[in-house]
N, C-alpha and C. Protein backbone atom coordinates (compact mmCIF):
# COMPACT_ATOMS: atom_id res chain seq x y z
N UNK A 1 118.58 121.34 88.74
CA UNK A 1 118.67 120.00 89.28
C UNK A 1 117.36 119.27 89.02
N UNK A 2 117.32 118.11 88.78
CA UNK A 2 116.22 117.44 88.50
C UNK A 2 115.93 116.46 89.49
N UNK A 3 114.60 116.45 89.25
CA UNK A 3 113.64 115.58 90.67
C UNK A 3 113.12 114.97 90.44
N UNK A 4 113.76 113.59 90.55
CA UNK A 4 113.37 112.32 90.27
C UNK A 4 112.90 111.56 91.33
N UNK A 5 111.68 110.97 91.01
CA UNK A 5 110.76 109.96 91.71
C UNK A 5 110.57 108.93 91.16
N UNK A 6 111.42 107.62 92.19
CA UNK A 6 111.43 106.58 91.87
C UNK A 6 110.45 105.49 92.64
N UNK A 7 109.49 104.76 92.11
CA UNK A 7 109.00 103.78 92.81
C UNK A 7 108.80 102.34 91.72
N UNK A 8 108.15 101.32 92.63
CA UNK A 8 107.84 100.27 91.68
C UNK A 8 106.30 100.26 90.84
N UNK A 9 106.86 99.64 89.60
CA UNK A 9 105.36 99.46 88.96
C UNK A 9 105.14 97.85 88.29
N UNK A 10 103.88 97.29 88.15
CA UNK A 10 103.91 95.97 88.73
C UNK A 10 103.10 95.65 87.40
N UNK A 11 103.46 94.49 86.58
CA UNK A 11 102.53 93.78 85.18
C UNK A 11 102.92 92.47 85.21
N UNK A 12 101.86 91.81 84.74
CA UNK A 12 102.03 89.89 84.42
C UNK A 12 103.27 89.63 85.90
N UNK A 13 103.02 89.54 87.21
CA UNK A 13 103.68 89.37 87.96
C UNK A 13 105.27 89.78 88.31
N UNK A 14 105.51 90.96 87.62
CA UNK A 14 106.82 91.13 87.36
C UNK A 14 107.27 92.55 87.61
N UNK A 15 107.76 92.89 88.78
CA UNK A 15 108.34 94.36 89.25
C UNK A 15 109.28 94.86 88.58
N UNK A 16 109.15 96.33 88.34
CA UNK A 16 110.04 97.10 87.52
C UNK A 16 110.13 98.75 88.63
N UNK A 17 111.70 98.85 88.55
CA UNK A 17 111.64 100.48 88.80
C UNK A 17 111.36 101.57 87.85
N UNK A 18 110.22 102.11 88.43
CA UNK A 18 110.15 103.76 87.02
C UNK A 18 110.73 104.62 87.80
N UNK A 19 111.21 105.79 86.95
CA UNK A 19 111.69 107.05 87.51
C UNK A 19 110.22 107.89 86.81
N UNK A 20 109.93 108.98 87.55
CA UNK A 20 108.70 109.58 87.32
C UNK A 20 109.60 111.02 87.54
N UNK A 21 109.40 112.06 86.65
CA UNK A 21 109.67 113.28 86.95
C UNK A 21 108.87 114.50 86.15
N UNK A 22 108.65 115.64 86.85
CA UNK A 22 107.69 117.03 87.31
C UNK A 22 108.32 117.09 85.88
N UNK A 23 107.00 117.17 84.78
CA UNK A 23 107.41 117.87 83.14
C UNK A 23 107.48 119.65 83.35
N UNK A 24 108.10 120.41 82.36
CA UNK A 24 108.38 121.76 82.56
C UNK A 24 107.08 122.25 82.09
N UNK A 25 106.15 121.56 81.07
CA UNK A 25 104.46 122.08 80.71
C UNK A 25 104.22 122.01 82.04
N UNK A 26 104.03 121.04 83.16
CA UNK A 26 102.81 120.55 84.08
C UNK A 26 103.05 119.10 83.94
N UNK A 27 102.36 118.60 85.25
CA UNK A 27 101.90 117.31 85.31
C UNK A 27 103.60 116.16 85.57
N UNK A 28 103.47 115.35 85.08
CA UNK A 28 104.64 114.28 84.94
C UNK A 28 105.18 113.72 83.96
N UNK A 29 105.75 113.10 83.75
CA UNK A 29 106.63 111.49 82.91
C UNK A 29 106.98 111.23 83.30
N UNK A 30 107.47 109.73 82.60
CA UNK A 30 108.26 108.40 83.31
C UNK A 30 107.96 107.75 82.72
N UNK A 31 109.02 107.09 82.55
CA UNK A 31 110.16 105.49 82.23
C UNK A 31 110.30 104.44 82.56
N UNK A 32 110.20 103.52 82.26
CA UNK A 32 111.12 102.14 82.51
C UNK A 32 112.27 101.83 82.42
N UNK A 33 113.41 102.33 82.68
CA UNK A 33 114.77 102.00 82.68
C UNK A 33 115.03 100.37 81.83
N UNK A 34 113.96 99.73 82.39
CA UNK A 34 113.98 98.24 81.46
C UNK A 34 113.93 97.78 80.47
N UNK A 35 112.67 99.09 79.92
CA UNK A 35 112.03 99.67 78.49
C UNK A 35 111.87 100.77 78.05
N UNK A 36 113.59 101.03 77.61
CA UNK A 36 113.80 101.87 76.80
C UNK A 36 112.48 102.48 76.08
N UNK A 37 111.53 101.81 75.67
CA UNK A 37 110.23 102.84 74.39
C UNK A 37 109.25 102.45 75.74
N UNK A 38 109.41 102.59 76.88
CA UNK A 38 108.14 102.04 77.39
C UNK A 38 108.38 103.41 78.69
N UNK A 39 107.47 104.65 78.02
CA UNK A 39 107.03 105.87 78.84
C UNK A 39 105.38 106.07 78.55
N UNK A 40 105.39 106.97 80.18
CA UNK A 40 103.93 107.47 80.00
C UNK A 40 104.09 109.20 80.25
N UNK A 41 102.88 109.68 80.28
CA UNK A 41 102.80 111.45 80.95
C UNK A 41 101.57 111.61 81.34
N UNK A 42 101.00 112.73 82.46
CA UNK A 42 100.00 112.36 82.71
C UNK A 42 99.93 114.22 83.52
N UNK A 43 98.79 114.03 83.50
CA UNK A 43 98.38 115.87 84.35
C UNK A 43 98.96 115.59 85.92
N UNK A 44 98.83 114.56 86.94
CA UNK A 44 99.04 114.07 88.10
C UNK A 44 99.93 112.90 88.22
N UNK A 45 100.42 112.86 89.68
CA UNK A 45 101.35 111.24 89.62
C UNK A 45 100.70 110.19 89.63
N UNK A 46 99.49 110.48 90.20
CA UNK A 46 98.55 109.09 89.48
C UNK A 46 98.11 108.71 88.16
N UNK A 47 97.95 109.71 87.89
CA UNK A 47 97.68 109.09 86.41
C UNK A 47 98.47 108.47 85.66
N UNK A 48 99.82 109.40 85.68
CA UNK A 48 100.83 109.24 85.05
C UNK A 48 101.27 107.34 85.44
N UNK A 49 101.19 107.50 86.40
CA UNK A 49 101.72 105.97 87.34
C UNK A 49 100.68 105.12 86.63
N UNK A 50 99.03 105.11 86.72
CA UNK A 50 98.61 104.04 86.05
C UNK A 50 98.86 104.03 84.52
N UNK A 51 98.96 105.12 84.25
CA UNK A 51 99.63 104.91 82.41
C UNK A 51 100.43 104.28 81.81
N UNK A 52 101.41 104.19 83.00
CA UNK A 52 102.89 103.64 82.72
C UNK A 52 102.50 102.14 83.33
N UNK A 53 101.60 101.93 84.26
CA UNK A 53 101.38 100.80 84.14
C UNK A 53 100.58 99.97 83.28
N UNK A 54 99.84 100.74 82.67
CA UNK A 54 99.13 99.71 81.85
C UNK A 54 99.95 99.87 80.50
N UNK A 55 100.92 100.59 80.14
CA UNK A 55 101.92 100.54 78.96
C UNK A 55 102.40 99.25 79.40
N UNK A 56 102.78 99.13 80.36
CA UNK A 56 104.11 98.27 81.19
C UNK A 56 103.22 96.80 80.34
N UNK A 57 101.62 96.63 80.90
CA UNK A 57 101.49 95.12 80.85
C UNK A 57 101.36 95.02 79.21
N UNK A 58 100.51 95.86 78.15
CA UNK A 58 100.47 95.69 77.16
C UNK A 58 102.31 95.58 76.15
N UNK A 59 102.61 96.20 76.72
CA UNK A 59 104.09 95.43 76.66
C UNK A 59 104.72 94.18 76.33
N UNK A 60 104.34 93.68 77.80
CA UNK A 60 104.42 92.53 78.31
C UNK A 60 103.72 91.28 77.49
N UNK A 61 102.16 91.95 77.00
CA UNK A 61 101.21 91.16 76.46
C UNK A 61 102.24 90.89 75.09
N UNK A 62 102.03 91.92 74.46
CA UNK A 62 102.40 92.26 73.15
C UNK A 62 103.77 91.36 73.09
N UNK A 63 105.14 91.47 74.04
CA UNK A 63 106.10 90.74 73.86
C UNK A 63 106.05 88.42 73.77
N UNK A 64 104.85 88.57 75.05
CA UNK A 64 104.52 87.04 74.80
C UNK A 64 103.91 86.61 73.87
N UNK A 65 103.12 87.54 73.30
CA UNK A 65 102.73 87.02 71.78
C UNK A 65 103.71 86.94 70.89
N UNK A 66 104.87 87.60 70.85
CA UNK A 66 105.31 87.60 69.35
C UNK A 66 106.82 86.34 70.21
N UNK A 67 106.57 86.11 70.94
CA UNK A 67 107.98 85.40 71.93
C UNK A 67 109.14 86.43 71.72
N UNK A 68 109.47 87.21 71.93
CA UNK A 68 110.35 88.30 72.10
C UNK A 68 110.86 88.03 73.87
N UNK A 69 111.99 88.35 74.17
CA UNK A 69 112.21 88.21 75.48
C UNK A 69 111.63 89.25 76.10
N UNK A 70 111.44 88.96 77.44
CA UNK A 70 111.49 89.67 78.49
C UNK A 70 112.50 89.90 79.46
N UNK A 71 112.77 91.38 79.86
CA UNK A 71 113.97 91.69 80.81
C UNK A 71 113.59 91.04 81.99
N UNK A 72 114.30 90.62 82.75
CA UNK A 72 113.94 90.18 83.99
C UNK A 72 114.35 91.32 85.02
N UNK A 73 112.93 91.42 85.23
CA UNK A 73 112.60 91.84 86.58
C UNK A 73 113.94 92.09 87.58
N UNK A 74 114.32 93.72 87.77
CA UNK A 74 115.69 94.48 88.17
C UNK A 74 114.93 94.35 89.83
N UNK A 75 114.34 94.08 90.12
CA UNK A 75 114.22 94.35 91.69
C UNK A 75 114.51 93.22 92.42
N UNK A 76 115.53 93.88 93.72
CA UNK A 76 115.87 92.92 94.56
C UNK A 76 115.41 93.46 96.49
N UNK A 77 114.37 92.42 96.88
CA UNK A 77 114.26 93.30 97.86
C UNK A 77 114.73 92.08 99.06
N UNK A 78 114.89 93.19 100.28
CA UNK A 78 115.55 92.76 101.74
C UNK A 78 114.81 93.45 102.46
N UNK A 79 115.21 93.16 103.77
CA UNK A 79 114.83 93.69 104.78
C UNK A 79 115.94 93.90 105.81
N UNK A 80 116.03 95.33 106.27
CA UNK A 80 117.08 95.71 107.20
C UNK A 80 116.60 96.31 108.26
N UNK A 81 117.39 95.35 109.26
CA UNK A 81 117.05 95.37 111.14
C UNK A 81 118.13 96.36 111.46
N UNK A 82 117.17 97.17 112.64
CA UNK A 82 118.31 98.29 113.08
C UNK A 82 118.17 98.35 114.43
N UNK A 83 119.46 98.44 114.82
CA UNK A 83 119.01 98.01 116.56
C UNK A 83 118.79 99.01 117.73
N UNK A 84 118.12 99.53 118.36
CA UNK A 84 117.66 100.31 119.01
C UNK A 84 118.68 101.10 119.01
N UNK A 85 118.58 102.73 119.45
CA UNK A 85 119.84 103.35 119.75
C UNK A 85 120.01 103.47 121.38
């Protein structure tokens, strides 16, 4: 079974979900579901996490230069009230 860790990662103002998961060497990877070619790997989840973020903005950079689109931003957030029990 695989163990996937999902959180947000954040470039040029624009939230994305990565999935981050335990590599079978050591350490991590992870994805952008948004960007297909846009992974990092890293010895720790931090590292790995700022890797993938700074892939994420040079990306980003790289796409506004050449005017290539950008996916828009998959996150939708709320807030849910729960009423005492």
């Amino acid at each position: 079974m695989r163990n996937v860790i999902s959180c947000l990662v954040s470039g040029k103002d624009r939230t994305y979900i990565a999935h981050f998961e335990h590599a079978e060497e050591g350490g991590y990877c992870a994805h952008l579901p948004s960007f297909p070619k846009c992974f990092s790997e890293g010895d720790t989840f931090e590292e790995t996490y700022e890797s993938l973020q700074e892939a994420l903005e040079m990306l980003l950079d790289v796409a506004e230069e050449y005017g290539e689109s950008i996916p828009v931003s998959n996150i939708q957030m709320f807030n849910l009230e729960l009423a005492a029990a």
